[in-house]
PDB file of N, CA and C in Angstrom:
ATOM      1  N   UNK A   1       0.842  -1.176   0.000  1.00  0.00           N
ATOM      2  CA  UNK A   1       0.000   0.000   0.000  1.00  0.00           C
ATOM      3  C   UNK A   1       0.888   1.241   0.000  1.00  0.00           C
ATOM      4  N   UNK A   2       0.457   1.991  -0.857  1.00  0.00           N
ATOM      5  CA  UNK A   2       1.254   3.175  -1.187  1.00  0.00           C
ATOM      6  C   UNK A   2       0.655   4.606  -0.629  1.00  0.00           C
ATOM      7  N   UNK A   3       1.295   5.261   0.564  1.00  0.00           N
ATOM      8  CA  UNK A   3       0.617   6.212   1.175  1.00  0.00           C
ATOM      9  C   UNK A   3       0.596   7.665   0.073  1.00  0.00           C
ATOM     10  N   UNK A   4      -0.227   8.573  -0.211  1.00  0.00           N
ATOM     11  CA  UNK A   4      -0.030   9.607  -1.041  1.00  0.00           C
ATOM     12  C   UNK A   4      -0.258  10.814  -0.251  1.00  0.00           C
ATOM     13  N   UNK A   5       0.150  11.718  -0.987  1.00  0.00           N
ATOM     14  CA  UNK A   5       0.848  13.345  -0.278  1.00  0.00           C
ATOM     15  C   UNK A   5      -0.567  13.933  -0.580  1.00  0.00           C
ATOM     16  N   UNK A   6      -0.813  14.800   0.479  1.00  0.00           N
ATOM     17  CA  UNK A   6      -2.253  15.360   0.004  1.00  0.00           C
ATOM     18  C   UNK A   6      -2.110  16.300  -1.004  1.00  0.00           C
ATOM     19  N   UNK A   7      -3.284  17.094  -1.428  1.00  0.00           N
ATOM     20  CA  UNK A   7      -2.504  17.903  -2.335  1.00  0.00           C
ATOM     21  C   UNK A   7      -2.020  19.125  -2.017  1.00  0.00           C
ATOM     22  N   UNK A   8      -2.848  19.952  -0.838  1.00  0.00           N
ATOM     23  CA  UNK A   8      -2.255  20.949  -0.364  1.00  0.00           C
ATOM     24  C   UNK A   8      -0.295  21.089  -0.628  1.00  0.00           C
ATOM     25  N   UNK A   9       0.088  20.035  -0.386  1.00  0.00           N
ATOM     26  CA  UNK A   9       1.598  19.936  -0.291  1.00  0.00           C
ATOM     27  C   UNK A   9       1.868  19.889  -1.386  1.00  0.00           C
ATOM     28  N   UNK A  10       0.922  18.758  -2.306  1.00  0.00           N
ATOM     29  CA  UNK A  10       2.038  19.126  -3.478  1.00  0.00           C
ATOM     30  C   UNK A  10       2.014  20.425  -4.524  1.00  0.00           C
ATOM     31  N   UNK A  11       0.851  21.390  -4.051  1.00  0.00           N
ATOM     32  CA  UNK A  11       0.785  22.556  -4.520  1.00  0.00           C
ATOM     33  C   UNK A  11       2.155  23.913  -4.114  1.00  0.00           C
ATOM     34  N   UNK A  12       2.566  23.368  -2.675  1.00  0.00           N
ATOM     35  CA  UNK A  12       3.317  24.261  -2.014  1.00  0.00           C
ATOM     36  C   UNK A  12       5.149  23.542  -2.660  1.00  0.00           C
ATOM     37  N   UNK A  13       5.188  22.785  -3.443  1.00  0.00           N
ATOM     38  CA  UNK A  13       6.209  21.772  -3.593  1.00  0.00           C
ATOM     39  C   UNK A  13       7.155  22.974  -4.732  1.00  0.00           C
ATOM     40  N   UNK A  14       8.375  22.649  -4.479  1.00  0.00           N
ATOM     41  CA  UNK A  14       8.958  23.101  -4.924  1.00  0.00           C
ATOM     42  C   UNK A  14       9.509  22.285  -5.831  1.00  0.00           C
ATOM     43  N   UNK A  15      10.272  22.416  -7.584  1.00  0.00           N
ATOM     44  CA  UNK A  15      10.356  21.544  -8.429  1.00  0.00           C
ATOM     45  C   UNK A  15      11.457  22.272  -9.601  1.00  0.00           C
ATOM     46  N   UNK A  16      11.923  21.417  -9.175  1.00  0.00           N
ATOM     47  CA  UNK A  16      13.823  21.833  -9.973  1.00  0.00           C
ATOM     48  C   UNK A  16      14.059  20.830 -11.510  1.00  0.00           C
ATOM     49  N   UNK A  17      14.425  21.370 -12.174  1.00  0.00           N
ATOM     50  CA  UNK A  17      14.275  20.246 -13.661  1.00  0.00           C
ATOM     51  C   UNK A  17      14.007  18.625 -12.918  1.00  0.00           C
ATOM     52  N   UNK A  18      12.622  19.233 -12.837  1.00  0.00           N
ATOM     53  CA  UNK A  18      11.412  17.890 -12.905  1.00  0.00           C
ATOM     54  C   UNK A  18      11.047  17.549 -12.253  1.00  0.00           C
ATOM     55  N   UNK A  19      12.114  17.590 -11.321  1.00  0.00           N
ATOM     56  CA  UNK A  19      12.273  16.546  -9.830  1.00  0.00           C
ATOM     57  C   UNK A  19      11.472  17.788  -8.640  1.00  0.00           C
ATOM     58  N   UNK A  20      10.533  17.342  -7.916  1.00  0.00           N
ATOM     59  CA  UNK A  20      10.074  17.557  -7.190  1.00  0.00           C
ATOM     60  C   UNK A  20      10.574  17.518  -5.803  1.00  0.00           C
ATOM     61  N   UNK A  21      10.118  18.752  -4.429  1.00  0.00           N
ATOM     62  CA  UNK A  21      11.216  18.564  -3.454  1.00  0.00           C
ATOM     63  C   UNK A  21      10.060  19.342  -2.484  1.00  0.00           C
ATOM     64  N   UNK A  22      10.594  18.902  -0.889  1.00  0.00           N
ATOM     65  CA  UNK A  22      10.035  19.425  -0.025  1.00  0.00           C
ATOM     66  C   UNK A  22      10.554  20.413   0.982  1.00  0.00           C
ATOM     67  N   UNK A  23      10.182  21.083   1.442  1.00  0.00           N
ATOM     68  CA  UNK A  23      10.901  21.501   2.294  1.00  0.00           C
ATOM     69  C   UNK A  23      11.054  21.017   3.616  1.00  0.00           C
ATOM     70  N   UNK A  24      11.443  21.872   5.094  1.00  0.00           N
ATOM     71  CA  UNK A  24      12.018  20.465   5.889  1.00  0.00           C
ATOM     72  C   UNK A  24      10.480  20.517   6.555  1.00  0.00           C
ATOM     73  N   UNK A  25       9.178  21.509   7.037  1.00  0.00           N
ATOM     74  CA  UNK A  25       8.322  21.494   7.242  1.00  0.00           C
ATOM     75  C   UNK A  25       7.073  20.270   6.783  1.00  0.00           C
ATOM     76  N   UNK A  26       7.340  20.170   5.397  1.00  0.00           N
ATOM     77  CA  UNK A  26       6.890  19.499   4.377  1.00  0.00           C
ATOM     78  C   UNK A  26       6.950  17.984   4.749  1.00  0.00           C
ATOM     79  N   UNK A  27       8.190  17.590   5.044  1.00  0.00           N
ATOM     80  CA  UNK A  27       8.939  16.445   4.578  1.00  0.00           C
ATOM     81  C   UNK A  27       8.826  15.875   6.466  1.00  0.00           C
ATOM     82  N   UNK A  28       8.686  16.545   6.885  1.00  0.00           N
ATOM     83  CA  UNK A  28       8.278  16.027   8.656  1.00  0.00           C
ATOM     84  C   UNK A  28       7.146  15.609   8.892  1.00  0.00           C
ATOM     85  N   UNK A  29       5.928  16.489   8.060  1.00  0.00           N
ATOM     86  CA  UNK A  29       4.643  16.187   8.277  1.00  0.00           C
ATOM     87  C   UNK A  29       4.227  14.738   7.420  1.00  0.00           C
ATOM     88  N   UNK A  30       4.676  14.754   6.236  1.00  0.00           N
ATOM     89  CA  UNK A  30       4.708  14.012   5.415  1.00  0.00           C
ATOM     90  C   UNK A  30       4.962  12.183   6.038  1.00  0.00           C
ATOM     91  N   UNK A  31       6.042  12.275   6.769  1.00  0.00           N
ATOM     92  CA  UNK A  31       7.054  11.129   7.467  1.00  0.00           C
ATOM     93  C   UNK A  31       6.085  11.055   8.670  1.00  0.00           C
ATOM     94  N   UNK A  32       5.429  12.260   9.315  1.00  0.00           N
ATOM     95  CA  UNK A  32       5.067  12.056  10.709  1.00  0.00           C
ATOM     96  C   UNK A  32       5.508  12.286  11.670  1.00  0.00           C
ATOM     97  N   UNK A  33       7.158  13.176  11.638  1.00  0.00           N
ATOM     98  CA  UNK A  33       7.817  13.374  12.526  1.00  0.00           C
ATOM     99  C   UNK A  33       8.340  14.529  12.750  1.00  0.00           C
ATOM    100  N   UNK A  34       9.125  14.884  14.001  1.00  0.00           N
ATOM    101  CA  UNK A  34       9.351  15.779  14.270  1.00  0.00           C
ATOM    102  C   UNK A  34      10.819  16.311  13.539  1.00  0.00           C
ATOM    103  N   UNK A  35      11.226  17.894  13.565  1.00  0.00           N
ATOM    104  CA  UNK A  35      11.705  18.575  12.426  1.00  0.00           C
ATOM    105  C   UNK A  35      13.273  17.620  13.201  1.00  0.00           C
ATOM    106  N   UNK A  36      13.320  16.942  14.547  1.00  0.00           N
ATOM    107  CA  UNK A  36      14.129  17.541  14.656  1.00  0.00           C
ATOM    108  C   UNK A  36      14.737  15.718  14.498  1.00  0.00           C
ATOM    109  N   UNK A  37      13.253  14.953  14.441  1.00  0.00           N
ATOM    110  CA  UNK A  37      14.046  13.396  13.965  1.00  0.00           C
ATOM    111  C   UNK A  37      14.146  13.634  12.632  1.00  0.00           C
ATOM    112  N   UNK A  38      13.726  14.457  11.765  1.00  0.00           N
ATOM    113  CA  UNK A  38      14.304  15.082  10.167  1.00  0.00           C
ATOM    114  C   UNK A  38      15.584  15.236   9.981  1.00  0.00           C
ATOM    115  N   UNK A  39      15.940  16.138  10.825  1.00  0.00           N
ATOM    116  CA  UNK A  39      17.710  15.896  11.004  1.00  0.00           C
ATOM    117  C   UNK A  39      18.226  15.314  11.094  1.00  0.00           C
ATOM    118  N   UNK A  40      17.998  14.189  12.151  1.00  0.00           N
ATOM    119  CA  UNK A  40      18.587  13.316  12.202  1.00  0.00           C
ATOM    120  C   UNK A  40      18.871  11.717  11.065  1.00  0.00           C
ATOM    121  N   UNK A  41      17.830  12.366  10.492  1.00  0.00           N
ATOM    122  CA  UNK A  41      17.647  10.807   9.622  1.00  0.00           C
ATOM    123  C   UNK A  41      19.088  11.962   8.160  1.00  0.00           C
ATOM    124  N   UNK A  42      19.234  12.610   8.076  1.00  0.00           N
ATOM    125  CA  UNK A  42      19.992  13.363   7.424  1.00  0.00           C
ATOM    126  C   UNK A  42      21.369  12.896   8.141  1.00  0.00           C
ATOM    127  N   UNK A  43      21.390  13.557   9.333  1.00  0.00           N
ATOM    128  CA  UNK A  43      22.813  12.919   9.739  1.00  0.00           C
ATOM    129  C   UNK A  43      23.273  11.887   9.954  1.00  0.00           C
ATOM    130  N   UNK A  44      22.409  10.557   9.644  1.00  0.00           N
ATOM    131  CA  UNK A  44      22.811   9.366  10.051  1.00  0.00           C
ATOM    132  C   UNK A  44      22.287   8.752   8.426  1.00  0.00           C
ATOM    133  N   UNK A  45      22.237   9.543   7.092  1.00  0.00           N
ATOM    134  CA  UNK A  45      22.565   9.193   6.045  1.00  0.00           C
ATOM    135  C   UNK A  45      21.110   8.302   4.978  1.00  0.00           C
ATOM    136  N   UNK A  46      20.096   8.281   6.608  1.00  0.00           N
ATOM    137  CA  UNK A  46      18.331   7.880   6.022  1.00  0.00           C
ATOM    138  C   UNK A  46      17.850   8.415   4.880  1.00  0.00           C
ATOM    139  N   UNK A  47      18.689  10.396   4.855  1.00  0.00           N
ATOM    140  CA  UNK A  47      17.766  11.086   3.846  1.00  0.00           C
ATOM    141  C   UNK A  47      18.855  11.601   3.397  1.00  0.00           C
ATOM    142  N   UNK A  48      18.754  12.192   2.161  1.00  0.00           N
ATOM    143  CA  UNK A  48      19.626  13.313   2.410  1.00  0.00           C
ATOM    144  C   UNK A  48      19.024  14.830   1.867  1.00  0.00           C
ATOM    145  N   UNK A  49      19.765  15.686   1.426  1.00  0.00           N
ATOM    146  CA  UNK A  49      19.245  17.047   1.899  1.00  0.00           C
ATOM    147  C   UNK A  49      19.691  17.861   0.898  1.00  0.00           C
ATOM    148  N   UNK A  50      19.134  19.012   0.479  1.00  0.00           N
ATOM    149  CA  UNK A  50      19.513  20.512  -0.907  1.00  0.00           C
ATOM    150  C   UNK A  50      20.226  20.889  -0.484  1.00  0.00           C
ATOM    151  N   UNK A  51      20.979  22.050  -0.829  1.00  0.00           N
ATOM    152  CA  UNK A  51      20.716  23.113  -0.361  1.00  0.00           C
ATOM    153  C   UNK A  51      20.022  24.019  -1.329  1.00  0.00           C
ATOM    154  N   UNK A  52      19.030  24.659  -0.734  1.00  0.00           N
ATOM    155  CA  UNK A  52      18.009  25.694  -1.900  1.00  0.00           C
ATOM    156  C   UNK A  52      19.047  26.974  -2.135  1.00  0.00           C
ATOM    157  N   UNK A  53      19.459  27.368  -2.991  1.00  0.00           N
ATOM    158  CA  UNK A  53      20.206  28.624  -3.409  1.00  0.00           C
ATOM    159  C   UNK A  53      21.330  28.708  -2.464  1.00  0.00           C
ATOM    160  N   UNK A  54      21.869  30.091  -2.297  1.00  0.00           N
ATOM    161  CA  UNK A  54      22.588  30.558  -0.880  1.00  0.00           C
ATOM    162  C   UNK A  54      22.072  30.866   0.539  1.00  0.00           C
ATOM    163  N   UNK A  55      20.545  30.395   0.689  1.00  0.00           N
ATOM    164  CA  UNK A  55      19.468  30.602   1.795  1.00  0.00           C
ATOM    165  C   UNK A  55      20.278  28.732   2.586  1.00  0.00           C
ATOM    166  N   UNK A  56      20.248  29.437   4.035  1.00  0.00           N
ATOM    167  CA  UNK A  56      20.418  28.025   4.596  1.00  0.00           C
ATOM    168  C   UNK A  56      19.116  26.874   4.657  1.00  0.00           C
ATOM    169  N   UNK A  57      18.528  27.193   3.948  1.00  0.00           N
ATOM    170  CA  UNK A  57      16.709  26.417   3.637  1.00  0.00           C
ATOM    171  C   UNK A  57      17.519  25.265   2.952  1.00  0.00           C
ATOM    172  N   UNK A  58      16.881  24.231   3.488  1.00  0.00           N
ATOM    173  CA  UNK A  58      17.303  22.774   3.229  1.00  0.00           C
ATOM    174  C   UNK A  58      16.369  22.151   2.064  1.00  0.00           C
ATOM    175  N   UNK A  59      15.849  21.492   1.170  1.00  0.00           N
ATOM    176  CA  UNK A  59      15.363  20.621   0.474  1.00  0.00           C
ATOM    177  C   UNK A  59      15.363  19.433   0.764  1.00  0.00           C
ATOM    178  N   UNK A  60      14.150  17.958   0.276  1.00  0.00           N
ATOM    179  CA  UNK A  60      14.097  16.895   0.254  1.00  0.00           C
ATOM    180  C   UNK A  60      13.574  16.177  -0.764  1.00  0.00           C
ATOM    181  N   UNK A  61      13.988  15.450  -1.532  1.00  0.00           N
ATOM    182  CA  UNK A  61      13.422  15.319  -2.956  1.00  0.00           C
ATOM    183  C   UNK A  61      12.547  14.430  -2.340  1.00  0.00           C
ATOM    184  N   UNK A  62      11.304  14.171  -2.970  1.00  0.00           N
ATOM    185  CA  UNK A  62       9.963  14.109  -2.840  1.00  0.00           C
ATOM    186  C   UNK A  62       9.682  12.633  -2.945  1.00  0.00           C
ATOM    187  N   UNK A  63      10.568  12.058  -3.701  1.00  0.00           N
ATOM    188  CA  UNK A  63      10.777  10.361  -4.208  1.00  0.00           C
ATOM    189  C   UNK A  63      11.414   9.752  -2.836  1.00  0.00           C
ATOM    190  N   UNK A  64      12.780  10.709  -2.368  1.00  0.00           N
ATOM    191  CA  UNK A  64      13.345   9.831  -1.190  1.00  0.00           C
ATOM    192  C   UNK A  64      12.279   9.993  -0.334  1.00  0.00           C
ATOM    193  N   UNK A  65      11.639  10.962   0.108  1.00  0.00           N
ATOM    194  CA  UNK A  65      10.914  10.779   1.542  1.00  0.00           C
ATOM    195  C   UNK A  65       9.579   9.864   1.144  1.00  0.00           C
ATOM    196  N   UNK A  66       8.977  10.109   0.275  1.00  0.00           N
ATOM    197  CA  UNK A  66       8.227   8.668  -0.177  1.00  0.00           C
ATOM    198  C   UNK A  66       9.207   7.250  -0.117  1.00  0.00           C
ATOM    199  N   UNK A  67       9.912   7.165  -0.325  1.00  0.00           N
ATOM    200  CA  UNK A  67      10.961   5.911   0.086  1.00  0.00           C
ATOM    201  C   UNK A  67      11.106   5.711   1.516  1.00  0.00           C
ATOM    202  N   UNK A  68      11.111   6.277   1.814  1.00  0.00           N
ATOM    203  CA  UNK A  68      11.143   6.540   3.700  1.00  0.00           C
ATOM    204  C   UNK A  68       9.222   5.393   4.074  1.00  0.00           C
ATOM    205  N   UNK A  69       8.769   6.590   3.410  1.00  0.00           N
ATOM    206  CA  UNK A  69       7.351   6.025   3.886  1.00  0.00           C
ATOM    207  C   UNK A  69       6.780   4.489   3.228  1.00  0.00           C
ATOM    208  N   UNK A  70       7.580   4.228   2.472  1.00  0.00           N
ATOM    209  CA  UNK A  70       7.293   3.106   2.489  1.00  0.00           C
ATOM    210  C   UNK A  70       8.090   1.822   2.659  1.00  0.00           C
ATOM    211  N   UNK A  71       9.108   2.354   3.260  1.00  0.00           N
ATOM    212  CA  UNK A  71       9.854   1.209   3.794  1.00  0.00           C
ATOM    213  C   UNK A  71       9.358   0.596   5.047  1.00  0.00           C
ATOM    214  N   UNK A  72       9.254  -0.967   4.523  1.00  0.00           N
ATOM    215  CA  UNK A  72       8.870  -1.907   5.239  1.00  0.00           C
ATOM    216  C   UNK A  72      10.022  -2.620   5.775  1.00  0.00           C
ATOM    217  N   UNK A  73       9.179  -2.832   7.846  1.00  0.00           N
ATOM    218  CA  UNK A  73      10.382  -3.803   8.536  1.00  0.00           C
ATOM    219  C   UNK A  73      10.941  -4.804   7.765  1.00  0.00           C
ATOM    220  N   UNK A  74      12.469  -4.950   7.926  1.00  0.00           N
ATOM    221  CA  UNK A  74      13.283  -6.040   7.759  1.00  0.00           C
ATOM    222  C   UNK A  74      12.625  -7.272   8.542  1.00  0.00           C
ATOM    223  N   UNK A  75      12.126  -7.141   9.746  1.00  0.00           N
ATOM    224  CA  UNK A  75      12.071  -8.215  10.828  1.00  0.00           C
ATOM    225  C   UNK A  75      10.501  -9.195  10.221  1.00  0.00           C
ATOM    226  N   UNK A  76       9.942  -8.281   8.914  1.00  0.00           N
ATOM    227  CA  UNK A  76       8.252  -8.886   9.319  1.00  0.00           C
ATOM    228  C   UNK A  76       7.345  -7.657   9.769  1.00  0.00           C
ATOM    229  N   UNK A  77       6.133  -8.180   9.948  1.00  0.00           N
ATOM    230  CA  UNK A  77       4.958  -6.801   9.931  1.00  0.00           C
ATOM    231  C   UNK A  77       4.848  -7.127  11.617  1.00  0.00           C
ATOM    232  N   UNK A  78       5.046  -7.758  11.992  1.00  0.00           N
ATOM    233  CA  UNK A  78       4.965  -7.773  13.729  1.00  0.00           C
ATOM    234  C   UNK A  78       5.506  -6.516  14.359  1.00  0.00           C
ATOM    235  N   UNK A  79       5.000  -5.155  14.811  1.00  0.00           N
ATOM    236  CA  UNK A  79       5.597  -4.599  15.858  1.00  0.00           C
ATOM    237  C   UNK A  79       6.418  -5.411  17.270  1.00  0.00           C
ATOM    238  N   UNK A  80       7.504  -4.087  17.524  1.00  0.00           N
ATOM    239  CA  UNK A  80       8.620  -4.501  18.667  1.00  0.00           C
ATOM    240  C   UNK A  80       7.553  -4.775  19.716  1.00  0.00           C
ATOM    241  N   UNK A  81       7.420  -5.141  20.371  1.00  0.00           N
ATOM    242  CA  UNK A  81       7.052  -5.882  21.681  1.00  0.00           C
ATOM    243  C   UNK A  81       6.869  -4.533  22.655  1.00  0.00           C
ATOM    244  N   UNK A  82       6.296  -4.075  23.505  1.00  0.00           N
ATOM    245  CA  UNK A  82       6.201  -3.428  24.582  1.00  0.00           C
ATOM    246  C   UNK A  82       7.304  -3.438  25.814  1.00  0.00           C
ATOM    247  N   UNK A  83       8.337  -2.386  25.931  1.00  0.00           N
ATOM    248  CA  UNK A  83       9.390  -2.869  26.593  1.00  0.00           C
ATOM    249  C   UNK A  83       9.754  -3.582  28.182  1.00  0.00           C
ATOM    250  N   UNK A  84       7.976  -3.447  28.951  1.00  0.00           N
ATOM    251  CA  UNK A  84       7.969  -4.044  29.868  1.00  0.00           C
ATOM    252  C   UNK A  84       7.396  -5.359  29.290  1.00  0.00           C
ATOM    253  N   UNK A  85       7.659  -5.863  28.271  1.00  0.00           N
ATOM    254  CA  UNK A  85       7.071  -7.101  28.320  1.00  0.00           C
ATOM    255  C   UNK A  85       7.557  -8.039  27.736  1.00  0.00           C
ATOM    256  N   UNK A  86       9.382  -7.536  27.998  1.00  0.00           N
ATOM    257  CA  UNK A  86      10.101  -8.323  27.450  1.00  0.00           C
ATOM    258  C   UNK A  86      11.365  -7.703  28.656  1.00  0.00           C
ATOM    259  N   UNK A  87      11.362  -6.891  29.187  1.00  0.00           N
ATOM    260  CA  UNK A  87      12.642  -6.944  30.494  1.00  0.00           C
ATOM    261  C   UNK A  87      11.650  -6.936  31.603  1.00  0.00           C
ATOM    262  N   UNK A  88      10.652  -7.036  32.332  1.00  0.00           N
ATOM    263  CA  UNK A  88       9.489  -7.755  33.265  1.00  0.00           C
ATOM    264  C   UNK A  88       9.292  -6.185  33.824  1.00  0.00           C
ATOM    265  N   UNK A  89       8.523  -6.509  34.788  1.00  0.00           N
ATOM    266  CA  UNK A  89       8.031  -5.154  35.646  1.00  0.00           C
ATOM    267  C   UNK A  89       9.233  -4.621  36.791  1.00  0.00           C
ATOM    268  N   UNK A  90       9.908  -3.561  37.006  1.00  0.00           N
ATOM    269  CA  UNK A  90      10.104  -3.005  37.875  1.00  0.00           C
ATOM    270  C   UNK A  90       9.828  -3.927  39.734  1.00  0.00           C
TER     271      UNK A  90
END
């Protein structure tokens, strides 16, 4: 199942010979997360990132963060376990 971008966003989308891109606002809501696990998936090489002109405004091409969203667990569709319910109760 393939999740899709509403359109509000892809009206606000920014688009460079062809290729379509988000900004980092865009690309958080999109994923579900916060601006600041956005970064991080950048610094640990998940995403990577523009730079828009000489503005420190970041970009996200529109294909990788759809790649994001649809990457499926390695392990299987089973969610991790509840962490008291695998090191016991306190």
């Amino acid at each position: 199942m393939t999740n899709l971008f509403n359109f509000a966003t892809l009206e606000a989308m920014v688009e460079i010979h062809g290729e379509q891109y988000l900004n980092a606002d865009e690309a958080s809501e999109q994923l579900g997360i916060k601006l600041a696990t956005l970064y991080a998936y950048v610094s640990r090489g998940a995403l990577k990132s523009y730079r828009q002109g000489i503005k420190r405004q970041r970009l996200y091409r529109r294909r990788d963060v759809q790649q994001l969203i649809d990457l499926h667990p390695a392990r299987g569709a089973s969610p991790l376990p509840h962490a008291a319910d695998w090191m016991g109760d306190p």
